[in-house]
N, C-alpha and C. Protein backbone atom coordinates (compact mmCIF):
# COMPACT_ATOMS: atom_id res chain seq x y z
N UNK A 1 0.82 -1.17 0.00
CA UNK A 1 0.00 0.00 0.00
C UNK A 1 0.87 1.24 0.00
N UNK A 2 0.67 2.35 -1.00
CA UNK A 2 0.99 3.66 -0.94
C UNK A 2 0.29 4.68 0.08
N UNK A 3 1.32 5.31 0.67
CA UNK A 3 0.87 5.57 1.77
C UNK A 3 0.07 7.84 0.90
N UNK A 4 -0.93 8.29 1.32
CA UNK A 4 -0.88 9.10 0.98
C UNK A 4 0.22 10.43 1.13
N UNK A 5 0.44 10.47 -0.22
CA UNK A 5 1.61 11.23 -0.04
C UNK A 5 1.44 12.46 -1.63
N UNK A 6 2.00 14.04 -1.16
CA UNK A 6 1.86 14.95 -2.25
C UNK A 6 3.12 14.85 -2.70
N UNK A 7 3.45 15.01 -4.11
CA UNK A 7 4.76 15.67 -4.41
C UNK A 7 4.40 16.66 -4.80
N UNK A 8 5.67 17.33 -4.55
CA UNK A 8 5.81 19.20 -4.80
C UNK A 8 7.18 18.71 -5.78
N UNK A 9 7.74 20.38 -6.20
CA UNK A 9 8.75 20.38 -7.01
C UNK A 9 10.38 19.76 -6.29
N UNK A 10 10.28 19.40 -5.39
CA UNK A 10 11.47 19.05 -4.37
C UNK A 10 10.99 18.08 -3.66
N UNK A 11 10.13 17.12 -4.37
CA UNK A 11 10.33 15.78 -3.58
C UNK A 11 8.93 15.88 -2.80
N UNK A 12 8.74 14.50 -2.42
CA UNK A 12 7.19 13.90 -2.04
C UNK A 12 7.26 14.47 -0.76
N UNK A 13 5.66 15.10 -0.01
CA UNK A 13 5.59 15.78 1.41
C UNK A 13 4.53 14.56 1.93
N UNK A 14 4.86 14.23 3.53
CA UNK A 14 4.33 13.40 3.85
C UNK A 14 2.93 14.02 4.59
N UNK A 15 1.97 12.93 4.59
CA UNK A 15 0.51 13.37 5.01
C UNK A 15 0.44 13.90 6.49
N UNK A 16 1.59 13.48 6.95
CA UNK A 16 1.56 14.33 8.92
C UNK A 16 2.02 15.80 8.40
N UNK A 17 3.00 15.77 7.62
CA UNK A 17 3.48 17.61 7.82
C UNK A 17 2.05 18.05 6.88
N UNK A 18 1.51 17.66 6.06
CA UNK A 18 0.42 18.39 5.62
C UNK A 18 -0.68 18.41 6.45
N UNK A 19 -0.99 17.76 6.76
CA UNK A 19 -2.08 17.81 8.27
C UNK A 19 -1.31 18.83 8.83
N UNK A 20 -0.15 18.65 9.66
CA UNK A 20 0.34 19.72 10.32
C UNK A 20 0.13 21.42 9.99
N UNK A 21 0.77 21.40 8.70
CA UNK A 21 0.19 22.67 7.61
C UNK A 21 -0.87 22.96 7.82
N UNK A 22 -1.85 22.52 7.25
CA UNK A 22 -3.17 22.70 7.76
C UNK A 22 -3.82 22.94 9.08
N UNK A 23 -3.65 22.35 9.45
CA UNK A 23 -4.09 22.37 11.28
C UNK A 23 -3.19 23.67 11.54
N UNK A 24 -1.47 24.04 10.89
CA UNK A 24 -1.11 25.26 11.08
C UNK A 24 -1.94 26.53 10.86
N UNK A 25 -2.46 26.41 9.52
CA UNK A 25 -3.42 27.63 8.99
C UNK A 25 -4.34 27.93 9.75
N UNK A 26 -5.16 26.56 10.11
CA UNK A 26 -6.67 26.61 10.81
C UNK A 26 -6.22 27.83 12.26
N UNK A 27 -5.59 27.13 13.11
CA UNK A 27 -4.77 28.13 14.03
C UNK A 27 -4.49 29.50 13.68
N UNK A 28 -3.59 29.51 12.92
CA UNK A 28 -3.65 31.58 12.03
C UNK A 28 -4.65 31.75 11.86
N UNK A 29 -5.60 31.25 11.10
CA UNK A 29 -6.75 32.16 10.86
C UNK A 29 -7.82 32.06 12.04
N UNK A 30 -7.62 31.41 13.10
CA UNK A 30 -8.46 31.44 14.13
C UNK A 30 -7.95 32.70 15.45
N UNK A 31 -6.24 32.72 14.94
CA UNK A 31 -5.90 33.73 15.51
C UNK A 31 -5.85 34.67 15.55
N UNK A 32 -6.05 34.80 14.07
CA UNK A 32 -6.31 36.09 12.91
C UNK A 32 -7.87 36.89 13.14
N UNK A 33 -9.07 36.08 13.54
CA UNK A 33 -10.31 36.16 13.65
C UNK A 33 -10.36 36.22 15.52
N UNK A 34 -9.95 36.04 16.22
CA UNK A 34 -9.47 36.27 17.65
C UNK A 34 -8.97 37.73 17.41
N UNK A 35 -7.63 38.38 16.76
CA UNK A 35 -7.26 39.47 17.04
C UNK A 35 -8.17 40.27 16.46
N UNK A 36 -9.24 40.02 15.42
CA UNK A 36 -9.71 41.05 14.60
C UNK A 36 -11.15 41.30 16.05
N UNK A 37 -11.50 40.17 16.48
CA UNK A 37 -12.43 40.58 17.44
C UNK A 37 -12.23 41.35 18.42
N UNK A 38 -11.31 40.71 19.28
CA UNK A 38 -10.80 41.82 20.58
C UNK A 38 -9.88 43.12 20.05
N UNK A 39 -9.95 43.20 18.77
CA UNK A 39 -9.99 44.95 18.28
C UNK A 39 -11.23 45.44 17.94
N UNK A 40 -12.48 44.94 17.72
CA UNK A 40 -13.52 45.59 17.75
C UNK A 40 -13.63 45.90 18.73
N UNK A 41 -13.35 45.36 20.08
CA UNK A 41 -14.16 45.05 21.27
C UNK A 41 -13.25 46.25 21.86
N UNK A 42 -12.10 46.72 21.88
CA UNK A 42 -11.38 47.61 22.28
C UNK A 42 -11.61 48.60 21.58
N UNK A 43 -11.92 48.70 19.94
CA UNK A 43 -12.63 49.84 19.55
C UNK A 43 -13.77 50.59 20.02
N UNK A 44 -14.87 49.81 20.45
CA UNK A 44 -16.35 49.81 21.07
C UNK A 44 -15.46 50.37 22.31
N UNK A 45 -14.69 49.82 22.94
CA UNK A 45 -14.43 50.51 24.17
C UNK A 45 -14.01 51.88 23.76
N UNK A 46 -13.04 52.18 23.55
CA UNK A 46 -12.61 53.06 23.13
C UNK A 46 -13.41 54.61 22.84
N UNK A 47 -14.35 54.09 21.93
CA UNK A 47 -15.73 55.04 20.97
C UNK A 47 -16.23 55.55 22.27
N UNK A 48 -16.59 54.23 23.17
CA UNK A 48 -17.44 54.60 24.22
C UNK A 48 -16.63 55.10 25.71
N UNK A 49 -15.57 55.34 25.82
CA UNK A 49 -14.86 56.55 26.59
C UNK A 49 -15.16 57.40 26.07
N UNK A 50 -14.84 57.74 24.82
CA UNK A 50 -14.51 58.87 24.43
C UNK A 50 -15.60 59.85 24.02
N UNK A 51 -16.95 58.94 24.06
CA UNK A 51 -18.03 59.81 23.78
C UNK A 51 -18.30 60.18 25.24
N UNK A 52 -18.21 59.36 26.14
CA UNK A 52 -18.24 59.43 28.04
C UNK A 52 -17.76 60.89 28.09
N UNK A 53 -16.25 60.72 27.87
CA UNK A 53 -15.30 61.82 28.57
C UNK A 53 -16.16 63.24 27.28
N UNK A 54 -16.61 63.21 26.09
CA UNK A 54 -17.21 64.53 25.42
C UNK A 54 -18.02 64.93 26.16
N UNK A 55 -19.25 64.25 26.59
CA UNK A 55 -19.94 64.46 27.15
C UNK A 55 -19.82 65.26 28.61
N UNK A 56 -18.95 64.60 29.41
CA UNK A 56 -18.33 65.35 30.50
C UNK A 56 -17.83 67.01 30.23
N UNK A 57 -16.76 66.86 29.53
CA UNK A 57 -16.48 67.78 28.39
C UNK A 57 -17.25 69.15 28.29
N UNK A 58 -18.11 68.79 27.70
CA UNK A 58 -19.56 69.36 26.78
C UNK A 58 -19.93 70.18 28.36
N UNK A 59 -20.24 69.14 29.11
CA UNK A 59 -21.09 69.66 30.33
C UNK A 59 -20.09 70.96 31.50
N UNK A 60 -18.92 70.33 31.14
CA UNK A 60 -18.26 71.21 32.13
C UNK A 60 -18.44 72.85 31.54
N UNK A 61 -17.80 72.65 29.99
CA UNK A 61 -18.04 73.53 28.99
C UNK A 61 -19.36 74.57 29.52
N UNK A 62 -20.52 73.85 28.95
CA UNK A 62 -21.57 74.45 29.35
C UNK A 62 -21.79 75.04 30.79
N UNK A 63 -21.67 74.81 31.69
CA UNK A 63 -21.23 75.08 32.87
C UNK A 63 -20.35 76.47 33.14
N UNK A 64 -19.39 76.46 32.73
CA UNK A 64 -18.63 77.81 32.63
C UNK A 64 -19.26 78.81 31.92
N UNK A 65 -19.72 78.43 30.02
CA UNK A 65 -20.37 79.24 29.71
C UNK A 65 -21.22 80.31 30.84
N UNK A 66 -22.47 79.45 31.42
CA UNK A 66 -23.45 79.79 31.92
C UNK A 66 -22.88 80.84 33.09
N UNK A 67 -22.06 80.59 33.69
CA UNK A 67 -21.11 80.89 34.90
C UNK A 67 -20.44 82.51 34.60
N UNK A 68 -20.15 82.26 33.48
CA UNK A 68 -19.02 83.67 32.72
C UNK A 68 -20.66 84.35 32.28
N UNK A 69 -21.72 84.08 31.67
CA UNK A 69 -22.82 84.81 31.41
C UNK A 69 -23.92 85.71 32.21
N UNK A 70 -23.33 84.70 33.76
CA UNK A 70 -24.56 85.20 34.73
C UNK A 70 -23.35 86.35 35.43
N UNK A 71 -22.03 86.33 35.73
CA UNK A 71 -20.85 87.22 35.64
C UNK A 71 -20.92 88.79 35.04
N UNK A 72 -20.69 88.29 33.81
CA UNK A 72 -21.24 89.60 32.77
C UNK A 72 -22.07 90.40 33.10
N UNK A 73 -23.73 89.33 33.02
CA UNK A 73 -24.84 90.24 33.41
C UNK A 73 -24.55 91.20 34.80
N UNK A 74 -23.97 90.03 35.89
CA UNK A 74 -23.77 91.07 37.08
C UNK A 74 -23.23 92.20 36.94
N UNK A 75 -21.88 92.07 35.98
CA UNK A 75 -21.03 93.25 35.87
C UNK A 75 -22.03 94.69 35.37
N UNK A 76 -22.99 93.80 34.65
CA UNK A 76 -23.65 95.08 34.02
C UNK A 76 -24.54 95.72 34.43
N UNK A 77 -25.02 94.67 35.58
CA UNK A 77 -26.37 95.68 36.68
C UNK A 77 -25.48 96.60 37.47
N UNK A 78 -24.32 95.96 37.95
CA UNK A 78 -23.71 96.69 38.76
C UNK A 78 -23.18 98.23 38.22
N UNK A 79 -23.06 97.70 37.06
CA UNK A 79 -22.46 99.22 36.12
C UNK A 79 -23.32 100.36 36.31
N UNK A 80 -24.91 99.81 35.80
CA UNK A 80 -25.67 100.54 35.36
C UNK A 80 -26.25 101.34 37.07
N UNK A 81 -26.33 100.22 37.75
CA UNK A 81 -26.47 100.86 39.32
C UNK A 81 -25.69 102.05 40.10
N UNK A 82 -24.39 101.77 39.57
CA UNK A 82 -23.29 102.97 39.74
C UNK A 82 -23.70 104.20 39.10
N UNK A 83 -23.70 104.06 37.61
CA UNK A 83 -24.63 104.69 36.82
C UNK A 83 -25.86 106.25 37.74
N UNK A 84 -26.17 105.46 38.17
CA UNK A 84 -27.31 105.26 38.00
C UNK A 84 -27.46 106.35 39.65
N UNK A 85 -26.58 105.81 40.70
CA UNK A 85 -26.27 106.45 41.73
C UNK A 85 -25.45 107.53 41.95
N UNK A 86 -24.51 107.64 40.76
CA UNK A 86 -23.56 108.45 40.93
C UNK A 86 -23.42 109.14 39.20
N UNK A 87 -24.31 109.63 38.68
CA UNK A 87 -24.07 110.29 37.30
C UNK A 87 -22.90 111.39 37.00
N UNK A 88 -23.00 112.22 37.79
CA UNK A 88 -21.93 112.77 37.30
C UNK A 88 -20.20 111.95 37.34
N UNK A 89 -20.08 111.77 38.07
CA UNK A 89 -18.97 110.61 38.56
C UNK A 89 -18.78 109.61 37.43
N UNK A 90 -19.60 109.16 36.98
CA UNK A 90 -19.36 108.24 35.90
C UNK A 90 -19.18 109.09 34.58
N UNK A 91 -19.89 110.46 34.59
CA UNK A 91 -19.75 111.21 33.33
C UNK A 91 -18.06 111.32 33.15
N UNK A 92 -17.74 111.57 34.63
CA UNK A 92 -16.07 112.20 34.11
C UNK A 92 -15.54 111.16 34.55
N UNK A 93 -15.68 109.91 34.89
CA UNK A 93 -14.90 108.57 34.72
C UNK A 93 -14.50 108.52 33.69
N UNK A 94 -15.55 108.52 32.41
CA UNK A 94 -15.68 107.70 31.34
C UNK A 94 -15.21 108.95 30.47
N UNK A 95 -14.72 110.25 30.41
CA UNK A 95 -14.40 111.45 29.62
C UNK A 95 -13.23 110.66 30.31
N UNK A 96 -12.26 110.87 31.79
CA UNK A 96 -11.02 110.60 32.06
C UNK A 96 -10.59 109.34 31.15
N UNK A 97 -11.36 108.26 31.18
CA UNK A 97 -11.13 106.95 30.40
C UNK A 97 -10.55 107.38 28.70
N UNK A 98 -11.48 108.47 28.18
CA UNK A 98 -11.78 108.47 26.74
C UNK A 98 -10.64 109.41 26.40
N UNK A 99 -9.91 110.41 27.39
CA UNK A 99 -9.11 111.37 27.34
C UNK A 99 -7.23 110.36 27.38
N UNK A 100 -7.74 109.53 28.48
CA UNK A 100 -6.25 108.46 28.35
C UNK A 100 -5.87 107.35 26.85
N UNK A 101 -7.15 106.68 26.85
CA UNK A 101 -7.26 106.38 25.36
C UNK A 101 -7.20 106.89 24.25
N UNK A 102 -7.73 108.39 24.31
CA UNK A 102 -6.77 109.07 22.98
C UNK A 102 -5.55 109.47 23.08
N UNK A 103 -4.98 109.38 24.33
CA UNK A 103 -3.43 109.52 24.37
C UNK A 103 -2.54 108.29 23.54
N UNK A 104 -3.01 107.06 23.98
CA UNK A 104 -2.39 106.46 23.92
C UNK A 104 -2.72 105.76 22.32
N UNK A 105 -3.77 105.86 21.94
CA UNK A 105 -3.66 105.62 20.65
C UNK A 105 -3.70 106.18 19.49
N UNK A 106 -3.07 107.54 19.82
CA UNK A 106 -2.60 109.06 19.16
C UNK A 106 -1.05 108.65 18.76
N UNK A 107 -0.35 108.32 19.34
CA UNK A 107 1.42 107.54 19.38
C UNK A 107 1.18 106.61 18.23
């Protein structure tokens, strides 16, 4: 009996190293399909920090906005209250202000 056997260009390969071969591949491509998964799975992680930490982000963001807006407004009641208490005083604040500023951007 002939035992199953391939020849290639360099002589007959026996049926264990081709099994072996094979059973090699099956392995790569199972390892190959293993790494391609636990990179989705670290992608998905990944996506989903990073939309986490925007969100955080976003909120802190918004947060300051609101913070620097309600600021402002104060600055501006307070202005207008000064204003408002003290007119002449602010008349020649704001002439002293307008008199230094054309100094300086007269140069």
């Amino acid at each position: 009996m002939e035992e199953n056997k391939t020849t290639t260009g360099s002589g007959p390969i026996p049926a264990a190293a081709e099994n072996k071969f094979e059973s090699s591949k099956t392995h790569v491509r199972k390892a190959a399909e293993d790494l391609k998964s636990a990179a989705g799975v670290m992608a998905g992680d990944l996506k989903s920090a990073a939309g986490q930490m925007a969100g955080e982000y976003r909120d802190k963001a918004e947060q300051v906005w609101d913070d620097a807006r309600e600021r402002a407004r104060t600055l501006q009641e307070d202005g207008e209250q000064f204003v408002r208490e003290n007119p002449t005083k602010a008349v020649f604040t704001a002439l002293g202000i307008g008199f230094v500023l054309g100094l300086i951007f007269r140069r």
